[in-house]
N, C-alpha and C. Protein backbone atom coordinates (compact mmCIF):
# COMPACT_ATOMS: atom_id res chain seq x y z
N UNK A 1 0.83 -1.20 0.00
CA UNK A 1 0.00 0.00 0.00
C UNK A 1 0.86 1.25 0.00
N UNK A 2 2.03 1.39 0.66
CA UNK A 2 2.73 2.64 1.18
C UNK A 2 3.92 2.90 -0.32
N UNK A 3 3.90 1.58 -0.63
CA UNK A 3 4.38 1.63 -2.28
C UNK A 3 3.69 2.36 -3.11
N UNK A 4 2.65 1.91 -3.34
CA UNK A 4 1.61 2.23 -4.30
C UNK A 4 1.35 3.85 -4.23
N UNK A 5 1.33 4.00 -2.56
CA UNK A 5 1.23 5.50 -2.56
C UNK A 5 2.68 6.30 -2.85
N UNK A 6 3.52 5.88 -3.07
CA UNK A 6 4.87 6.50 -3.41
C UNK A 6 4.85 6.73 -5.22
N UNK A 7 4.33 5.64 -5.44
CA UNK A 7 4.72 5.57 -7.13
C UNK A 7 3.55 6.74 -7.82
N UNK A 8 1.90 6.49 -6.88
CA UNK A 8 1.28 7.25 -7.02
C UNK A 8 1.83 8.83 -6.72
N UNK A 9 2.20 9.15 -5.91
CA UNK A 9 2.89 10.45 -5.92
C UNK A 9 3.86 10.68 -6.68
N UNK A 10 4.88 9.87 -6.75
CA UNK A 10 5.78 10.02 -7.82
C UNK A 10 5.05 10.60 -9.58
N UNK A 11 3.94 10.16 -9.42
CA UNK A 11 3.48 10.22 -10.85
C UNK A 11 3.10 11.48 -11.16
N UNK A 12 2.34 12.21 -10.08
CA UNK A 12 1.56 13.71 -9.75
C UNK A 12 2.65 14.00 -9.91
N UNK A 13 3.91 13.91 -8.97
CA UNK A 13 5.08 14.68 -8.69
C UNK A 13 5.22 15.54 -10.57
N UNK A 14 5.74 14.25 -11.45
CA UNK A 14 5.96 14.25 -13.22
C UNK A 14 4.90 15.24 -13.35
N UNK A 15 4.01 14.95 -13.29
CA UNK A 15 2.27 15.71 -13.94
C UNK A 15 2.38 16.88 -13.51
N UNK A 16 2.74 17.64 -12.60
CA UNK A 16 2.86 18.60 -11.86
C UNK A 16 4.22 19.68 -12.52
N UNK A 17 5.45 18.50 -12.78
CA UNK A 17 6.43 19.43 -13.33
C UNK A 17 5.78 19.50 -15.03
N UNK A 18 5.62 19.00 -15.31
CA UNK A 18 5.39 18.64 -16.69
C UNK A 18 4.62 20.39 -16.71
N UNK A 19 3.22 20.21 -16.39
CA UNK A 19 2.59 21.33 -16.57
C UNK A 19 2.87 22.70 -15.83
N UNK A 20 3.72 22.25 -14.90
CA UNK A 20 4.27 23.75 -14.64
C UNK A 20 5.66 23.94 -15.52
N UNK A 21 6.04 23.72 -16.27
CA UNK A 21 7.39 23.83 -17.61
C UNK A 21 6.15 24.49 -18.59
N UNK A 22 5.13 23.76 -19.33
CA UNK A 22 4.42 24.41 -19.89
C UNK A 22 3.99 25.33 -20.08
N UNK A 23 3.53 25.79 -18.77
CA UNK A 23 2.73 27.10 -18.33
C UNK A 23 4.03 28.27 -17.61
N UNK A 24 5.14 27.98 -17.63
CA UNK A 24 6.11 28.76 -17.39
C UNK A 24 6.46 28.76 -18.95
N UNK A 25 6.52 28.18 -20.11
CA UNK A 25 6.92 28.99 -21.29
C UNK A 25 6.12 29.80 -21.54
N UNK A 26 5.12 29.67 -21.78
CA UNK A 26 4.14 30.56 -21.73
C UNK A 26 4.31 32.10 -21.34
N UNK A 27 4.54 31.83 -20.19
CA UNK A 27 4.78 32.93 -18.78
C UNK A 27 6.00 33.49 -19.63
N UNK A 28 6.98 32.83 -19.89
CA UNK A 28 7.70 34.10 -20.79
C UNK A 28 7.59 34.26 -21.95
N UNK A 29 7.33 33.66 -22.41
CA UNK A 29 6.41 34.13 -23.89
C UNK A 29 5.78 35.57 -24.17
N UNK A 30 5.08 35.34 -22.78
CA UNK A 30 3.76 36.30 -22.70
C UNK A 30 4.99 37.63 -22.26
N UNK A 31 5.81 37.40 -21.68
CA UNK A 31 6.73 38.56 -21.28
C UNK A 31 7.02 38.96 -22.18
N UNK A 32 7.68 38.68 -22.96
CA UNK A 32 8.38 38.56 -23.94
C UNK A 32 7.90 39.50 -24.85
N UNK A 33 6.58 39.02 -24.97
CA UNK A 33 5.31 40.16 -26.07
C UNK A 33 4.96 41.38 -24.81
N UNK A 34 5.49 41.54 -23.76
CA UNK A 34 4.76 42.60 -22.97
C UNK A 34 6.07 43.42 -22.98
N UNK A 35 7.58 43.18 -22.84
CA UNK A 35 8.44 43.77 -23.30
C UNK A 35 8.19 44.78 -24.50
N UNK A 36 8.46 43.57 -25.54
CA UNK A 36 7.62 44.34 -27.16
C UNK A 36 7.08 45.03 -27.46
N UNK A 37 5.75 45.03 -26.40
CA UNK A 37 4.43 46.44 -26.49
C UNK A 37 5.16 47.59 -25.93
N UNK A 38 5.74 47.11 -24.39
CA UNK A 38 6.09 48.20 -24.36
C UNK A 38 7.47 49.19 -24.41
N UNK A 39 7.84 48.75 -25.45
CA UNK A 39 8.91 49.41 -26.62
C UNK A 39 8.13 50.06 -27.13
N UNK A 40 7.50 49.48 -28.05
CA UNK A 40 6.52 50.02 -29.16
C UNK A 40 5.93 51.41 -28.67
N UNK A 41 5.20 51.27 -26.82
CA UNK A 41 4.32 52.18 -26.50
C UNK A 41 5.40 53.50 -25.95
N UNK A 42 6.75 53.12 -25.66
CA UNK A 42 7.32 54.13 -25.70
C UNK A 42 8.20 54.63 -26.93
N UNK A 43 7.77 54.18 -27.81
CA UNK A 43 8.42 54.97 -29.50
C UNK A 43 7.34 55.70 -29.95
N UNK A 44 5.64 54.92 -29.74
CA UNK A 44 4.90 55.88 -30.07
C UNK A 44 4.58 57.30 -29.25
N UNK A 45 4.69 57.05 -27.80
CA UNK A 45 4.70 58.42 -26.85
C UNK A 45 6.17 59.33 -27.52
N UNK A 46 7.06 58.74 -27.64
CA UNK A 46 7.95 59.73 -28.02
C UNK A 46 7.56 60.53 -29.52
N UNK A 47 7.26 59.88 -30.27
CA UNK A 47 6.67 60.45 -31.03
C UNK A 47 5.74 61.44 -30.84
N UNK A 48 4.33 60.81 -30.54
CA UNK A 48 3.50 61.89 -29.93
C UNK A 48 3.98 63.29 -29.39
N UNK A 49 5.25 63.24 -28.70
CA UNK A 49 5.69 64.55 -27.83
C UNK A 49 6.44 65.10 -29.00
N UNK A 50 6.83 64.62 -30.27
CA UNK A 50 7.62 65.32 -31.26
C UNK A 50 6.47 65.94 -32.04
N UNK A 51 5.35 65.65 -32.30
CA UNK A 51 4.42 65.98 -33.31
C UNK A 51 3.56 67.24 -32.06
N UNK A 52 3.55 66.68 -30.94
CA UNK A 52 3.11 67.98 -30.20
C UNK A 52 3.75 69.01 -30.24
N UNK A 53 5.22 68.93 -30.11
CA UNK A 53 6.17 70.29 -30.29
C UNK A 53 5.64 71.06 -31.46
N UNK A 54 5.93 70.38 -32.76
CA UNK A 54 5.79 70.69 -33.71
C UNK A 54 4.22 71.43 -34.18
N UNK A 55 3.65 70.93 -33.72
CA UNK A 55 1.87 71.42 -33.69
C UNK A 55 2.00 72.88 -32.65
N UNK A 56 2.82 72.84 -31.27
CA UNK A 56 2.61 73.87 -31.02
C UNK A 56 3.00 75.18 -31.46
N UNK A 57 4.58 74.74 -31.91
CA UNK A 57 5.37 75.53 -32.45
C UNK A 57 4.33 76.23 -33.64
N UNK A 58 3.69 75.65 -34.60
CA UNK A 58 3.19 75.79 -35.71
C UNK A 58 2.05 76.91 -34.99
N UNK A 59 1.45 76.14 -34.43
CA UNK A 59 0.09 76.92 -33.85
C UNK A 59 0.57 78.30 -33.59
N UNK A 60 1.78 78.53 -32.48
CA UNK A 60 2.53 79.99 -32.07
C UNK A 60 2.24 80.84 -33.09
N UNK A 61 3.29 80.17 -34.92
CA UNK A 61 3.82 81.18 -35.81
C UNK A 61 2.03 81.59 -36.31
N UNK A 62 0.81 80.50 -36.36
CA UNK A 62 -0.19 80.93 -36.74
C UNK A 62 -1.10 82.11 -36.18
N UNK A 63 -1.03 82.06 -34.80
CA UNK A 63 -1.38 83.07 -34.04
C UNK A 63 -0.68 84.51 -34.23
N UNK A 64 0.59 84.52 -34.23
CA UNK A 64 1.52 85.51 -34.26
C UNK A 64 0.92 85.85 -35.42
N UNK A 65 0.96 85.08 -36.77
CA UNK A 65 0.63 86.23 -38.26
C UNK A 65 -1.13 86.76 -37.94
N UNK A 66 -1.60 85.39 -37.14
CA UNK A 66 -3.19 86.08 -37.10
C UNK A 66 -3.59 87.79 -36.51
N UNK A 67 -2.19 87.34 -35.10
CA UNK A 67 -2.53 88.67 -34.02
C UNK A 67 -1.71 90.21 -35.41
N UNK A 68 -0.51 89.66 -35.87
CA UNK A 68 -0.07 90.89 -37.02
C UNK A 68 -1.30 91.26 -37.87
N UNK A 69 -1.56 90.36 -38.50
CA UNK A 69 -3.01 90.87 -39.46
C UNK A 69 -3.91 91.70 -38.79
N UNK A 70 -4.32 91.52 -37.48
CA UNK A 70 -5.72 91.96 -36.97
C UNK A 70 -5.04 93.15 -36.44
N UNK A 71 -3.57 93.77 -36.24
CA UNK A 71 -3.43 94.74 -35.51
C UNK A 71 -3.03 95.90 -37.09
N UNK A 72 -3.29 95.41 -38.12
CA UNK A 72 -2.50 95.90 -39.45
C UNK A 72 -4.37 96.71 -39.57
């Protein structure tokens, strides 16, 4: 009996690593792609803050000729 329950555990023991190896590739897998995004999400914010400069800058010179015109 105390056999049986050894080999029986022994077997869970396998079943147990088995699916935790599985579900740990996974686990970095999934990192792996969450790294990735967030590269991605900081190339697109950097961006964003270059196209904002640029929009404001733009907006300034538009105002400035608007406020010259209206004082002409």
């Amino acid at each position: 009996m105390l056999q049986h329950l050894h080999h029986f555990a022994g077997s869970k023991e396998s079943e147990i690593e088995e699916v935790s190896k599985v579900h740990y590739q996974d686990f970095i897998l999934i990192v792996d792609e969450l790294l990735s995004l967030l590269s991605d999400v900081n190339s697109l914010k950097s961006s964003l803050f270059d196209f904002n400069a640029k929009l404001q800058s733009v907006g300034l010179l538009l105002l400035s000729s608007l406020d010259a015109f209206i004082e002409a």
